[in-house]
PDB file of N, CA and C in Angstrom:
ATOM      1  N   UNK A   1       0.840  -1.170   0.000  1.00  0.00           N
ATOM      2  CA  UNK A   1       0.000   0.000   0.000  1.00  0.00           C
ATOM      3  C   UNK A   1       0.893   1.244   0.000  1.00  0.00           C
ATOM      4  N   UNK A   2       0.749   2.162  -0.690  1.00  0.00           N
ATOM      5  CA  UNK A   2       1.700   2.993  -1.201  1.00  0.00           C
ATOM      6  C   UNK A   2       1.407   4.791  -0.450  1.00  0.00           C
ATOM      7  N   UNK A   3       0.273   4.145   0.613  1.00  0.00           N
ATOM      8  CA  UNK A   3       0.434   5.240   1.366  1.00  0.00           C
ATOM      9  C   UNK A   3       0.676   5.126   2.711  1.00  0.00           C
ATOM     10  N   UNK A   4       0.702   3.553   2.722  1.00  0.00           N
ATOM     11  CA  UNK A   4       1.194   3.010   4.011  1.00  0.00           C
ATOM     12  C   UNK A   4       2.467   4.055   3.942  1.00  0.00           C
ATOM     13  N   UNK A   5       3.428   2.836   3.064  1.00  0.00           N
ATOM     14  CA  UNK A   5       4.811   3.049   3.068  1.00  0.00           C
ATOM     15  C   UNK A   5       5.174   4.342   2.698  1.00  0.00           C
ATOM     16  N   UNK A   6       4.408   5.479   2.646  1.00  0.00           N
ATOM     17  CA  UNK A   6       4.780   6.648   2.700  1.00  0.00           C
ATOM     18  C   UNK A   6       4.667   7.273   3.888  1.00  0.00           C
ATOM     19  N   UNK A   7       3.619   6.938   4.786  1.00  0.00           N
ATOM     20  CA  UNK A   7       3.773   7.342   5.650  1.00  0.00           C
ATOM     21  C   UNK A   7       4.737   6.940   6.683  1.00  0.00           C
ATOM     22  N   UNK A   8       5.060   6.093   6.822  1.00  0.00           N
ATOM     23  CA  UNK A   8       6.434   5.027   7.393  1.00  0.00           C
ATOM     24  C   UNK A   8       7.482   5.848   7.035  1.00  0.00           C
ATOM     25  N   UNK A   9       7.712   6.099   5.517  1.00  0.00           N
ATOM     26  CA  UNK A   9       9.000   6.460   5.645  1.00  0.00           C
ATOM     27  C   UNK A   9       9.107   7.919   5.959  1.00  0.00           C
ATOM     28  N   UNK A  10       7.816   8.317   6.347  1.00  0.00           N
ATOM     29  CA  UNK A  10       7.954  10.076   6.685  1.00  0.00           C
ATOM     30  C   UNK A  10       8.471  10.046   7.793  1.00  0.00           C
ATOM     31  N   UNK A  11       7.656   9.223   8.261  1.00  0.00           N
ATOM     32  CA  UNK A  11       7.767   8.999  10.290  1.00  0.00           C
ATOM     33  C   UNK A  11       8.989   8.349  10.399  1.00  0.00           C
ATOM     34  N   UNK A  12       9.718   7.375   9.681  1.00  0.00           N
ATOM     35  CA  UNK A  12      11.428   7.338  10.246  1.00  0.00           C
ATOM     36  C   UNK A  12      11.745   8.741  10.043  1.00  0.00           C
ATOM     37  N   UNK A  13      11.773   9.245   8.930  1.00  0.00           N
ATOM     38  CA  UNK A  13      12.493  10.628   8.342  1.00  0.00           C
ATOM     39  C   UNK A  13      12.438  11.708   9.864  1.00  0.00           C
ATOM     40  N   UNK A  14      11.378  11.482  10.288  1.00  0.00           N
ATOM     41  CA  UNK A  14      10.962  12.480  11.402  1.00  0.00           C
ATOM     42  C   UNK A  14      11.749  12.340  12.621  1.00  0.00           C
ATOM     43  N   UNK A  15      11.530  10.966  12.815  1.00  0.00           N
ATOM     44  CA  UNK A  15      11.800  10.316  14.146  1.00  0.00           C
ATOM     45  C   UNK A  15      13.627  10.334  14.243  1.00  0.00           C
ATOM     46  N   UNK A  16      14.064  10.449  12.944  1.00  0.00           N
ATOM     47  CA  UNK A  16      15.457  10.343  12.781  1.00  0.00           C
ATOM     48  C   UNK A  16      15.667  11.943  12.914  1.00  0.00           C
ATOM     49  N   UNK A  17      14.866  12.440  12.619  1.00  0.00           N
ATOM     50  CA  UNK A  17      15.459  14.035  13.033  1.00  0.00           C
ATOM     51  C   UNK A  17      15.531  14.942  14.071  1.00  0.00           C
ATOM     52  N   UNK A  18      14.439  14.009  14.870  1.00  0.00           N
ATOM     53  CA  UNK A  18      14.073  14.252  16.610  1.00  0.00           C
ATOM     54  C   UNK A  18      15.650  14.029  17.525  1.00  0.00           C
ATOM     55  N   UNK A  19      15.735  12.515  16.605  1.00  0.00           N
ATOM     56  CA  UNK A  19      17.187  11.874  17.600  1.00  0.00           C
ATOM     57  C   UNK A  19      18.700  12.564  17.207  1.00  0.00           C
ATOM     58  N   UNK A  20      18.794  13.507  16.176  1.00  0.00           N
ATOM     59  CA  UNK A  20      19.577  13.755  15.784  1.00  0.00           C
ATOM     60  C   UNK A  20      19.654  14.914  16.361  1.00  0.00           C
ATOM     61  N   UNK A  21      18.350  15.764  16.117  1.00  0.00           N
ATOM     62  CA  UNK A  21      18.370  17.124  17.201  1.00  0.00           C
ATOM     63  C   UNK A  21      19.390  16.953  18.892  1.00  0.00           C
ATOM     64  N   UNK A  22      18.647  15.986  19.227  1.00  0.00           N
ATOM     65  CA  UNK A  22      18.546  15.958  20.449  1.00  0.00           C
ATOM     66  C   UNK A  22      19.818  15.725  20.783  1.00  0.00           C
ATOM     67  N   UNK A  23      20.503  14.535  19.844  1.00  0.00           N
ATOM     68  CA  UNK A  23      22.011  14.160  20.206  1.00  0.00           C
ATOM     69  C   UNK A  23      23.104  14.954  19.729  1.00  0.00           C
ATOM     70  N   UNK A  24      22.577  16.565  19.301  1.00  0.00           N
ATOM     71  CA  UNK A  24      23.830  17.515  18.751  1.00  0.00           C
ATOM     72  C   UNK A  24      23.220  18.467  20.428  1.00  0.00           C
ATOM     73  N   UNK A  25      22.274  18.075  21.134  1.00  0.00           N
ATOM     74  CA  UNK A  25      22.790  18.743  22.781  1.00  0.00           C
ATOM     75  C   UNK A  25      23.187  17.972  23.857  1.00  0.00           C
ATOM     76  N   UNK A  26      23.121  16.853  23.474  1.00  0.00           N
ATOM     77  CA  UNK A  26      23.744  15.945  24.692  1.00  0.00           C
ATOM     78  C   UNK A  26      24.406  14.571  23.999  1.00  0.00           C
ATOM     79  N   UNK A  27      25.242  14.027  25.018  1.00  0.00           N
ATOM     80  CA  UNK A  27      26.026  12.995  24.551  1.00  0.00           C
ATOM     81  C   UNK A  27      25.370  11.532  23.883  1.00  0.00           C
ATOM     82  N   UNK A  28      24.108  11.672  25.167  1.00  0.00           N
ATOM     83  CA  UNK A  28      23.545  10.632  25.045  1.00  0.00           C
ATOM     84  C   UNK A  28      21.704  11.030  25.155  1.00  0.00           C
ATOM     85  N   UNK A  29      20.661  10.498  24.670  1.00  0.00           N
ATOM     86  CA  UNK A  29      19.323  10.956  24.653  1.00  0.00           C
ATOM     87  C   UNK A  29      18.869  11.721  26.307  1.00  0.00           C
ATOM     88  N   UNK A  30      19.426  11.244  27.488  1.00  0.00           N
ATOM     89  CA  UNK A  30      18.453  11.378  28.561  1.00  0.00           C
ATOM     90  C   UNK A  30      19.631  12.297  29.380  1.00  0.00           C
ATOM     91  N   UNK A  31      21.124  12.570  28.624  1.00  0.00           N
ATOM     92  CA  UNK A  31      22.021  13.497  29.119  1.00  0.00           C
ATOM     93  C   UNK A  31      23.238  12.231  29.536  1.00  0.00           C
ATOM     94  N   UNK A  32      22.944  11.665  30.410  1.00  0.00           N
ATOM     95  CA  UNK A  32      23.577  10.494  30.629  1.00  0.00           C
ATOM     96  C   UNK A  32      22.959   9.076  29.927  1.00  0.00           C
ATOM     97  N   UNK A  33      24.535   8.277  29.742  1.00  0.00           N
ATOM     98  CA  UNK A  33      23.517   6.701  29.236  1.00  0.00           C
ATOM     99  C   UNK A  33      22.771   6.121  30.427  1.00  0.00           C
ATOM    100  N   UNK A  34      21.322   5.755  30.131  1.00  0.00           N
ATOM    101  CA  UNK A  34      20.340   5.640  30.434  1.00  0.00           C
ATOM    102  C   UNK A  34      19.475   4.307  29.413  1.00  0.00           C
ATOM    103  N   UNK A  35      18.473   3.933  30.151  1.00  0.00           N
ATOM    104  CA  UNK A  35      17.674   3.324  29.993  1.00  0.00           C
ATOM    105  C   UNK A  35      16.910   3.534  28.356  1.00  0.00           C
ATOM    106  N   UNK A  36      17.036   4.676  28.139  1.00  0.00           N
ATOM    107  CA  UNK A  36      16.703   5.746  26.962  1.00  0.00           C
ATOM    108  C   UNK A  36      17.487   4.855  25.213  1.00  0.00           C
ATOM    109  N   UNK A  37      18.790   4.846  25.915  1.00  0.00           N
ATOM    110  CA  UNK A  37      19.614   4.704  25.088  1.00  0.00           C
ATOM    111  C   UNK A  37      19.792   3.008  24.879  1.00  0.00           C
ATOM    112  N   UNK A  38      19.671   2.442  25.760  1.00  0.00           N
ATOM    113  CA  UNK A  38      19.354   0.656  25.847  1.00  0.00           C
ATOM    114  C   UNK A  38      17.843   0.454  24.914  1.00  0.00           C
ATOM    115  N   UNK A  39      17.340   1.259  25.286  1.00  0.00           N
ATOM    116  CA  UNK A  39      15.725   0.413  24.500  1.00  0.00           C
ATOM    117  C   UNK A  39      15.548   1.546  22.914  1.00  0.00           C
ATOM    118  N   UNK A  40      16.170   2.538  22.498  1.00  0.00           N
ATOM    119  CA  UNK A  40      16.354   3.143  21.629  1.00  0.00           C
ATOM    120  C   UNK A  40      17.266   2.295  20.667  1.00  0.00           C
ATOM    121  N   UNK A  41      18.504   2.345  20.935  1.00  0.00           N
ATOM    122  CA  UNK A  41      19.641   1.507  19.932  1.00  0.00           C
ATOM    123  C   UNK A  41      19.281   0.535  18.858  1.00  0.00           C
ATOM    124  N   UNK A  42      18.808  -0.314  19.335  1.00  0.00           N
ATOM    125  CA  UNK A  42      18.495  -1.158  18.519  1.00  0.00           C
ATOM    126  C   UNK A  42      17.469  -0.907  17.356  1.00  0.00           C
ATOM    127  N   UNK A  43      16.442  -0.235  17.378  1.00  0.00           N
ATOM    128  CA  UNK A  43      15.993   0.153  16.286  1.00  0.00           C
ATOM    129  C   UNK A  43      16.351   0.992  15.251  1.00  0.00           C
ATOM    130  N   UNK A  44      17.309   1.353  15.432  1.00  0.00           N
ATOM    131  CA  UNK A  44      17.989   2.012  14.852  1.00  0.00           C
ATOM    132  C   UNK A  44      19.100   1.852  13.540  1.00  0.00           C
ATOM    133  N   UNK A  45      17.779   1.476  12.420  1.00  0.00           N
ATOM    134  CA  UNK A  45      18.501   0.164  11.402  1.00  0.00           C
ATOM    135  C   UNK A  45      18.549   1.274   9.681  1.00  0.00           C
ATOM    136  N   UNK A  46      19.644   2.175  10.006  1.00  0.00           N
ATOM    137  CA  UNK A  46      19.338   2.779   8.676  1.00  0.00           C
ATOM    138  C   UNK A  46      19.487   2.059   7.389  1.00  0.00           C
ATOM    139  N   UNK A  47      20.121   1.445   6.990  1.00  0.00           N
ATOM    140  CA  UNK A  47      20.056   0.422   5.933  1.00  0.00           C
ATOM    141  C   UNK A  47      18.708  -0.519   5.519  1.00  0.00           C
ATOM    142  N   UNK A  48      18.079  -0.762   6.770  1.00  0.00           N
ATOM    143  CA  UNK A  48      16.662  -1.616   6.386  1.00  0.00           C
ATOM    144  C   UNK A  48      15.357  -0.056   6.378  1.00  0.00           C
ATOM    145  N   UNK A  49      16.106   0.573   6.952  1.00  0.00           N
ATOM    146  CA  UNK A  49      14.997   1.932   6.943  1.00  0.00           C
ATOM    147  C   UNK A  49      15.437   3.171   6.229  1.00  0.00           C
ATOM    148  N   UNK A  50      15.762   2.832   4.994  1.00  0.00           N
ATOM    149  CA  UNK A  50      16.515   3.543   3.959  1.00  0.00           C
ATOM    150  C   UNK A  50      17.115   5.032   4.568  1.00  0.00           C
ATOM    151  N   UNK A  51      17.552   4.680   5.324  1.00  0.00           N
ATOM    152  CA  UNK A  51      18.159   6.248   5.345  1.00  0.00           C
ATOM    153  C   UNK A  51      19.617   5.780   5.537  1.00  0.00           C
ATOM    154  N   UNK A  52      20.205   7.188   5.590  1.00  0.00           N
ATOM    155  CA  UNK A  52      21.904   7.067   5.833  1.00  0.00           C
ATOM    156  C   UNK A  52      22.524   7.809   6.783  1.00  0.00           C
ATOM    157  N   UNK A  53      23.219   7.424   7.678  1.00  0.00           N
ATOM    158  CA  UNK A  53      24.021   7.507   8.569  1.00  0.00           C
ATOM    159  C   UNK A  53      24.520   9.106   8.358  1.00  0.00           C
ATOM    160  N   UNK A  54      25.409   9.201   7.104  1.00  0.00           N
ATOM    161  CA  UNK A  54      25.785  10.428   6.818  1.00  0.00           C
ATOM    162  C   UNK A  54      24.998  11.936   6.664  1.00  0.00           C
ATOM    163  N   UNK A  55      23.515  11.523   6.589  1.00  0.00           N
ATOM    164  CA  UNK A  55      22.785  12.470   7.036  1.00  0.00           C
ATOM    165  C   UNK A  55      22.549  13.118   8.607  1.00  0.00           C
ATOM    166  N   UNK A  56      23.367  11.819   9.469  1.00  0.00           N
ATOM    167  CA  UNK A  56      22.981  12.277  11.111  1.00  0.00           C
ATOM    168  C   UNK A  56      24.260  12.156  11.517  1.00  0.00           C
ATOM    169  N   UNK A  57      24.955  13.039  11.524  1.00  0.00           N
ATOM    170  CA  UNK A  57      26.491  12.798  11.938  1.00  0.00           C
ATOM    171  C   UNK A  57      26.089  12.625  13.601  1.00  0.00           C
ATOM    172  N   UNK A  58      25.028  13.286  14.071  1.00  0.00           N
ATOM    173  CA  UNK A  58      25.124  12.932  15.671  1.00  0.00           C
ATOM    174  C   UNK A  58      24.260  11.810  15.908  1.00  0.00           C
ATOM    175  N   UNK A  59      23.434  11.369  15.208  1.00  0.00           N
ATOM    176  CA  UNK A  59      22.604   9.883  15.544  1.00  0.00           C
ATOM    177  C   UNK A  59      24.376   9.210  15.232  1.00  0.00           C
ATOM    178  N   UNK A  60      24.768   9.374  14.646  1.00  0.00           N
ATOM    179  CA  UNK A  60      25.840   8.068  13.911  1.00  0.00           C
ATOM    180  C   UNK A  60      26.977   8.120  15.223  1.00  0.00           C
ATOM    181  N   UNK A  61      27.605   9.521  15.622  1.00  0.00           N
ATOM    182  CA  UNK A  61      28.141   9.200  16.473  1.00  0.00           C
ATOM    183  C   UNK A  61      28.118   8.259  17.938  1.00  0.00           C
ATOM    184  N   UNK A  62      26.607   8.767  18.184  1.00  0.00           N
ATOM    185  CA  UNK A  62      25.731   7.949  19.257  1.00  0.00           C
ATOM    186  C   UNK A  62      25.757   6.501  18.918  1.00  0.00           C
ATOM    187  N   UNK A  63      25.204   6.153  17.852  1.00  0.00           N
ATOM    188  CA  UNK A  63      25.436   4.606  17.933  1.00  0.00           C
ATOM    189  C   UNK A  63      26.057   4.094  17.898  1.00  0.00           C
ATOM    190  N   UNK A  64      27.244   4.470  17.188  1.00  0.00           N
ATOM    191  CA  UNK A  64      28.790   3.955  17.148  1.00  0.00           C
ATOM    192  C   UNK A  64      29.223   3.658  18.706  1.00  0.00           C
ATOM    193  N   UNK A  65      29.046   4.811  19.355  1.00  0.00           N
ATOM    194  CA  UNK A  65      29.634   4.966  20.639  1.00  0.00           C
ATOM    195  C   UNK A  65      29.092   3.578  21.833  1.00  0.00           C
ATOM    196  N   UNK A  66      27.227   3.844  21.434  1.00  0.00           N
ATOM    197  CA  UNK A  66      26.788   2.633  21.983  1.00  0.00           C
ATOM    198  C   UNK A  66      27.211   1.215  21.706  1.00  0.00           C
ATOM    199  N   UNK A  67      26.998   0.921  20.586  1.00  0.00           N
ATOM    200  CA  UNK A  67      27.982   0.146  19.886  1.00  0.00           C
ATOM    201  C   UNK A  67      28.920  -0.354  19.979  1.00  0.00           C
ATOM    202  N   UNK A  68      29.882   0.463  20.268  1.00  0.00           N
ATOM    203  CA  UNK A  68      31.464   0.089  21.027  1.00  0.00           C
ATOM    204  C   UNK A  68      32.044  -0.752  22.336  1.00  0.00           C
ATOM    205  N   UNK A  69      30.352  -0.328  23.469  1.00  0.00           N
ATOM    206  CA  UNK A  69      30.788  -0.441  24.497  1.00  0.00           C
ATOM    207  C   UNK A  69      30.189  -2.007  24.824  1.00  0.00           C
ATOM    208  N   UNK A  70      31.214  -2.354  25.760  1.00  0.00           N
ATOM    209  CA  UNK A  70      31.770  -3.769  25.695  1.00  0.00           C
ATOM    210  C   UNK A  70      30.346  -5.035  26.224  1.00  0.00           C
ATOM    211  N   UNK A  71      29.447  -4.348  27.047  1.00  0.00           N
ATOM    212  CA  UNK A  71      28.204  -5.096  27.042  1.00  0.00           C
ATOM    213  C   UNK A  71      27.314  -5.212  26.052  1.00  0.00           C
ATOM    214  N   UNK A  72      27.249  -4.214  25.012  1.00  0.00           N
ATOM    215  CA  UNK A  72      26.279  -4.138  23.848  1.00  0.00           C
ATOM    216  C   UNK A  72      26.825  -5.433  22.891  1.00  0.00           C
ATOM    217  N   UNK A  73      28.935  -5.130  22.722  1.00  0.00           N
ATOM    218  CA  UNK A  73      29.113  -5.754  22.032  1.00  0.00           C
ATOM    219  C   UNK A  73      28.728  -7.534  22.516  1.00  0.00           C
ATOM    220  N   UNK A  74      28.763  -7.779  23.532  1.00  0.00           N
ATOM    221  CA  UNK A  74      28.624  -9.384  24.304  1.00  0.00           C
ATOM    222  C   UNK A  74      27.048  -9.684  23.737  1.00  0.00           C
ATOM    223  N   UNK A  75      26.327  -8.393  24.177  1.00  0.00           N
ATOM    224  CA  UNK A  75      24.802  -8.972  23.897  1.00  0.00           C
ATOM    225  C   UNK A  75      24.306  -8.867  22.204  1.00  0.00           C
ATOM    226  N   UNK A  76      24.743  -7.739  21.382  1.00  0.00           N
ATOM    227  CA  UNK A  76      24.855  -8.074  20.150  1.00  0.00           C
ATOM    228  C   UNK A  76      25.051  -9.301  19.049  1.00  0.00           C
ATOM    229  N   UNK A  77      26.290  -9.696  20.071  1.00  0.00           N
ATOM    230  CA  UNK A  77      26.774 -11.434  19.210  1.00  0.00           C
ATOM    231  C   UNK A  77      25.999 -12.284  19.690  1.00  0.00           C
ATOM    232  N   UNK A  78      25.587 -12.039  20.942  1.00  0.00           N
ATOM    233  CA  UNK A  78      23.918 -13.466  21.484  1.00  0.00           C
ATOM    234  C   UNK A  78      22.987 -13.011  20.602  1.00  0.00           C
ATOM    235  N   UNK A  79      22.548 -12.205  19.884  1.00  0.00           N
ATOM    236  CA  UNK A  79      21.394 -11.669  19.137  1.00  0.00           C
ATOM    237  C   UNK A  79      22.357 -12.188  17.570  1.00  0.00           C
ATOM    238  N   UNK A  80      23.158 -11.942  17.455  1.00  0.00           N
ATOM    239  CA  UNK A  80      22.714 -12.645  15.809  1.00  0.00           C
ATOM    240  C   UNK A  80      23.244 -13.554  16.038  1.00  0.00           C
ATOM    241  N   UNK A  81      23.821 -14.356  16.654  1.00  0.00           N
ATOM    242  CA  UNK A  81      23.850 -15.820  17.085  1.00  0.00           C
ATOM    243  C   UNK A  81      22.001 -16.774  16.640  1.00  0.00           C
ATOM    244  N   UNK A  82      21.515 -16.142  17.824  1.00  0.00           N
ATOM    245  CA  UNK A  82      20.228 -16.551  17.996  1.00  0.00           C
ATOM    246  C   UNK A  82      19.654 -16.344  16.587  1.00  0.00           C
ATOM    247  N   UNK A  83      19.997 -14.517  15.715  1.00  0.00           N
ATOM    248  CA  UNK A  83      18.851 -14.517  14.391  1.00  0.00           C
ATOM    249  C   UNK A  83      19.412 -15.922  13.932  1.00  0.00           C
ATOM    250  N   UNK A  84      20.470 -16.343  13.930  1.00  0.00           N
ATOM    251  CA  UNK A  84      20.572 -17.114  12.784  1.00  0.00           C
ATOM    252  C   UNK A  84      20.387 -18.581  12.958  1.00  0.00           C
ATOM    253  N   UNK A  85      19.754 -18.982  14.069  1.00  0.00           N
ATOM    254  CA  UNK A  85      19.152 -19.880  14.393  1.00  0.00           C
ATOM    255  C   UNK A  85      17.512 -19.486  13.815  1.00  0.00           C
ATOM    256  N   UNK A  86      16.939 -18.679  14.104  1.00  0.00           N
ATOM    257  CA  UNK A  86      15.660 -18.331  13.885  1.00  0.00           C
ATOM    258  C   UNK A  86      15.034 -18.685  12.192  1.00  0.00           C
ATOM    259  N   UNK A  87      16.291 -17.844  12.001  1.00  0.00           N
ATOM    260  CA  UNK A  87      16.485 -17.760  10.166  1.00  0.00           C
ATOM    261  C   UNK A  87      16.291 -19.444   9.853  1.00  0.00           C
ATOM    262  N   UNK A  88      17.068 -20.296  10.264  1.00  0.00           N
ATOM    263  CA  UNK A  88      17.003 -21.192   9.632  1.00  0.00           C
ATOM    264  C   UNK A  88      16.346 -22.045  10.114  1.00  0.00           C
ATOM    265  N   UNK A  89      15.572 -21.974  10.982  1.00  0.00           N
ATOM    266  CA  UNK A  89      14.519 -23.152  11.015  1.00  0.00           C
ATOM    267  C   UNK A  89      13.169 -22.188  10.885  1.00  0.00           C
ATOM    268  N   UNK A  90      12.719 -21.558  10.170  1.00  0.00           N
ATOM    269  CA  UNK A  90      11.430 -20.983   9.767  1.00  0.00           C
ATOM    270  C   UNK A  90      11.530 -21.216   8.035  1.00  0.00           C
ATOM    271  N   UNK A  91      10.115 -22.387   7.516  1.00  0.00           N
ATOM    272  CA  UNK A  91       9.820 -22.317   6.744  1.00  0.00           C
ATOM    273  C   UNK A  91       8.983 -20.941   5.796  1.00  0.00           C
ATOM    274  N   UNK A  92       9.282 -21.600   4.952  1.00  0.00           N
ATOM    275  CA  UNK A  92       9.021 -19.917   3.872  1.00  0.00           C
ATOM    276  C   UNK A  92       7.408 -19.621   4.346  1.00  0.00           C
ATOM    277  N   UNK A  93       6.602 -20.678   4.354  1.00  0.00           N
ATOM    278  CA  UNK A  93       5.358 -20.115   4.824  1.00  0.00           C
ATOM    279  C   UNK A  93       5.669 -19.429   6.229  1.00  0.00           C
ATOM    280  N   UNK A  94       6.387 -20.053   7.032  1.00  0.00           N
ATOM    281  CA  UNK A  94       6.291 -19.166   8.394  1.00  0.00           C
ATOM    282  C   UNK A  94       7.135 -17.778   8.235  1.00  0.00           C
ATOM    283  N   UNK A  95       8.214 -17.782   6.973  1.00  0.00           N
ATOM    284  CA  UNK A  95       8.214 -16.727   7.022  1.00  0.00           C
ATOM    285  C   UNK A  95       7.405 -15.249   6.633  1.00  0.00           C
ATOM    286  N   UNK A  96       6.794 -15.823   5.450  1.00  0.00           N
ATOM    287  CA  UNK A  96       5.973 -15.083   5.120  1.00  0.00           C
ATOM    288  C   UNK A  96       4.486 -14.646   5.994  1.00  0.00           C
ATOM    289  N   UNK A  97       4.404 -15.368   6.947  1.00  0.00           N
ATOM    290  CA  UNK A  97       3.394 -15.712   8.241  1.00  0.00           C
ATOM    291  C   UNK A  97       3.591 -14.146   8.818  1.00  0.00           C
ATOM    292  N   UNK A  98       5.214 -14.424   9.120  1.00  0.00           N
ATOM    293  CA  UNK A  98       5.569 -13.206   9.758  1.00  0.00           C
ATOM    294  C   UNK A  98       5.789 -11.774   9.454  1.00  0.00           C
ATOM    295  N   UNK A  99       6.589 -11.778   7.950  1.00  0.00           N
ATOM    296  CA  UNK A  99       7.388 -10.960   7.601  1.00  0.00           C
ATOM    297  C   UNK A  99       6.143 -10.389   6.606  1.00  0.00           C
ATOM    298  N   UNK A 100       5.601 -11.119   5.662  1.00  0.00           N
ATOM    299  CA  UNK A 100       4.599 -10.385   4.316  1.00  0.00           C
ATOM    300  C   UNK A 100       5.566 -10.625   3.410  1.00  0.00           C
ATOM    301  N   UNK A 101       6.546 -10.635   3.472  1.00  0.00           N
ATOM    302  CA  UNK A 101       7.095 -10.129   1.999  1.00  0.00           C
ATOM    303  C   UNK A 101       8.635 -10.188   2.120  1.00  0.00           C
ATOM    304  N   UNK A 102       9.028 -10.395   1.145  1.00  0.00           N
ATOM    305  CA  UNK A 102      10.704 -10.702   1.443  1.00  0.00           C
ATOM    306  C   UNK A 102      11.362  -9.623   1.154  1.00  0.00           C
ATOM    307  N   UNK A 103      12.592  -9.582   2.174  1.00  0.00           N
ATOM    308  CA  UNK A 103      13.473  -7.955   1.782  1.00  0.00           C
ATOM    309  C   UNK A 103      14.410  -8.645   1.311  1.00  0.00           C
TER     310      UNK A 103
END
């Protein structure tokens, strides 16, 4: 639906400009890392949500930074560990169950 996905990609466009504001006045969303910044991060998929990094030099710094630090990296590798268990035992109907449509 072609006004779905327009509106989707307005609302990343937006939502990416909120976080970018916010992270050219503080280091991190809530001033300090926070709870903010744990349940934020991860959605934060510009490549599957067509945008680019180089448009948010301060979203990019922020995630990098989150990114870096040494618990994200431990729990990161349990997470695509696990996708790739997921990935491969879901038949195409279950994927499509889930997903709609293949990226």
């Amino acid at each position: 639906m072609p006004a779905a996905l327009d509106r989707y990609e307005n609302e990343v466009r937006r939502l990416y400009r909120v976080l970018e504001r916010r992270l050219g006045e503080a280091e991190y969303l809530a001033g300090n890392y926070s709870i903010a910044d744990i349940a934020v991060w991860p959605w934060i998929q510009p490549t599957r949500q067509e945008q680019r990094f180089e448009d948010y030099p301060n979203l990019s710094r922020w995630y990098e930074s989150i990114a870096a630090r040494p618990a994200v990296k431990i729990g990161n590798a349990v997470r695509l560990d696990l996708q790739k268990v997921g990935v491969q035992t879901l038949t195409e109907a279950e994927r499509q169950s889930l997903y709609g449509r293949r990226f």
